[in-house]
Protein backbone atom coordinates (compact mmCIF):
# COMPACT_ATOMS: atom_id res chain seq x y z
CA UNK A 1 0.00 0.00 0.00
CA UNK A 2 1.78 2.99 -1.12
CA UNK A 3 0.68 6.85 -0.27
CA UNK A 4 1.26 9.78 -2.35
CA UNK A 5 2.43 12.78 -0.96
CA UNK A 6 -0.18 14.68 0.20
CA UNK A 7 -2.24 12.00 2.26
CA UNK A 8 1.55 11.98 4.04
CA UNK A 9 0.97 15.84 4.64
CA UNK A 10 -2.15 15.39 5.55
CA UNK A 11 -1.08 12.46 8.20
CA UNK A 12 1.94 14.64 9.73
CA UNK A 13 -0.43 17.83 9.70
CA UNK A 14 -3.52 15.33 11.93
CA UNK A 15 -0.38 13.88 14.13
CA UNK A 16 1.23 17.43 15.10
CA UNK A 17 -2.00 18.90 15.75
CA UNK A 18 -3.39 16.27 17.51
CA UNK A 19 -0.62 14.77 19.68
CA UNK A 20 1.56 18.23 20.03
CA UNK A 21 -0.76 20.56 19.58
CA UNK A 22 1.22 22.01 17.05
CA UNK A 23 -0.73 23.89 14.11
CA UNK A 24 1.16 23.62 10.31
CA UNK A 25 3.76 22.09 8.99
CA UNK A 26 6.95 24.26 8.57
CA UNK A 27 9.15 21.89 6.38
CA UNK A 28 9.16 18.96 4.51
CA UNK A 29 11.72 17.03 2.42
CA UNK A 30 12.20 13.52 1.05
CA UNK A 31 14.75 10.84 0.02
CA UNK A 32 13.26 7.43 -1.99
CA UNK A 33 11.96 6.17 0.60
CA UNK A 34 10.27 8.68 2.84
CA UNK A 35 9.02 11.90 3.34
CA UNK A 36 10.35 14.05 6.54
CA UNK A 37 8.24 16.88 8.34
CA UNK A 38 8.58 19.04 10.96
CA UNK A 39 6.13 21.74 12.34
CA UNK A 40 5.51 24.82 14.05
CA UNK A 41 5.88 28.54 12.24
CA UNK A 42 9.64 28.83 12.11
CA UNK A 43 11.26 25.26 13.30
CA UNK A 44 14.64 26.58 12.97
CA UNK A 45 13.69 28.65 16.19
CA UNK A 46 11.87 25.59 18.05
CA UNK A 47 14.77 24.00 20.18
CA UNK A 48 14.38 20.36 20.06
CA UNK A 49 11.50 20.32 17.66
CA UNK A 50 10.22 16.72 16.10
CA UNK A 51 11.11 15.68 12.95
CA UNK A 52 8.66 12.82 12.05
CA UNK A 53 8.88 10.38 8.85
CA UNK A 54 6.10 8.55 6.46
CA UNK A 55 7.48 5.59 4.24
CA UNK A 56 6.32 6.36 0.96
CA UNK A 57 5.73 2.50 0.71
CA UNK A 58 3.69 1.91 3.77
CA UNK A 59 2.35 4.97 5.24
CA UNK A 60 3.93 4.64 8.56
CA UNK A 61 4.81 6.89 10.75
CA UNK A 62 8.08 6.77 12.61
CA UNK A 63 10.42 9.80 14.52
CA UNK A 64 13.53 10.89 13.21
CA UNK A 65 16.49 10.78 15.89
CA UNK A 66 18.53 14.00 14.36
CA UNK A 67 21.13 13.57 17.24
CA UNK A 68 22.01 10.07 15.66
CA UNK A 69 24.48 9.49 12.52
CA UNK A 70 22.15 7.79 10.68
CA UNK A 71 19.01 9.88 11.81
CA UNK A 72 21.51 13.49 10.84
CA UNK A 73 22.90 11.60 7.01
CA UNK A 74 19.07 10.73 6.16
CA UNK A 75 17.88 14.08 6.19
CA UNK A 76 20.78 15.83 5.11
CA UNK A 77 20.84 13.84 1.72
CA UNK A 78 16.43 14.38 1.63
CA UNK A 79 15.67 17.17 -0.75
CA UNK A 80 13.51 19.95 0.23
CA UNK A 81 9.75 19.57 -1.05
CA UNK A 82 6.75 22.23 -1.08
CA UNK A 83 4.23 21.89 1.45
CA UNK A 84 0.44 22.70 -0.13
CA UNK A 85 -0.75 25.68 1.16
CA UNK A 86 -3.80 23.68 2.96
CA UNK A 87 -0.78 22.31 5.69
CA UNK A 88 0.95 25.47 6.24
CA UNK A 89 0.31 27.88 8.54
């Protein structure tokens, strides 16, 4: 079961908002496999903000560990993606 890309915006948008209470998604980028968001109006400025992943494949949802080597090479070699204007803030 594969996903396209904006039922994955749609599923990080639901998950911020619902379990952080965190409104828009502020980036999003993408390697083969998955796509990568984080939220909040300016998540450079968020100190330990959340960086979640969807498998393209699959659909699930899984947390990026930036502070690990593989967590930090994965999304610096993703390439930065528009978010629809329905997910932003």
């Amino acid at each position: 079961m594969s996903i396209n890309y904006n039922v994955a915006c749609k599923k990080a948008y639901e998950y911020f908002k619902e379990q952080m209470s965190i409104i828009g998604l502020s980036t999003a980028t993408e390697n083969d496999e998955k796509w990568f968001f984080s939220a909040g109006k300016n998540s450079a400025e968020l100190i330990g903000n959340t960086i979640i992943s969807i498998s393209k494949s699959t659909g699930n949802l899984d947390f990026v560990d930036i502070l690990s080597d593989d967590g930090f090479e994965m999304l610096k070699a993703s390439k930065n993606i528009d978010i629809p204007n329905e997910f932003c803030i």
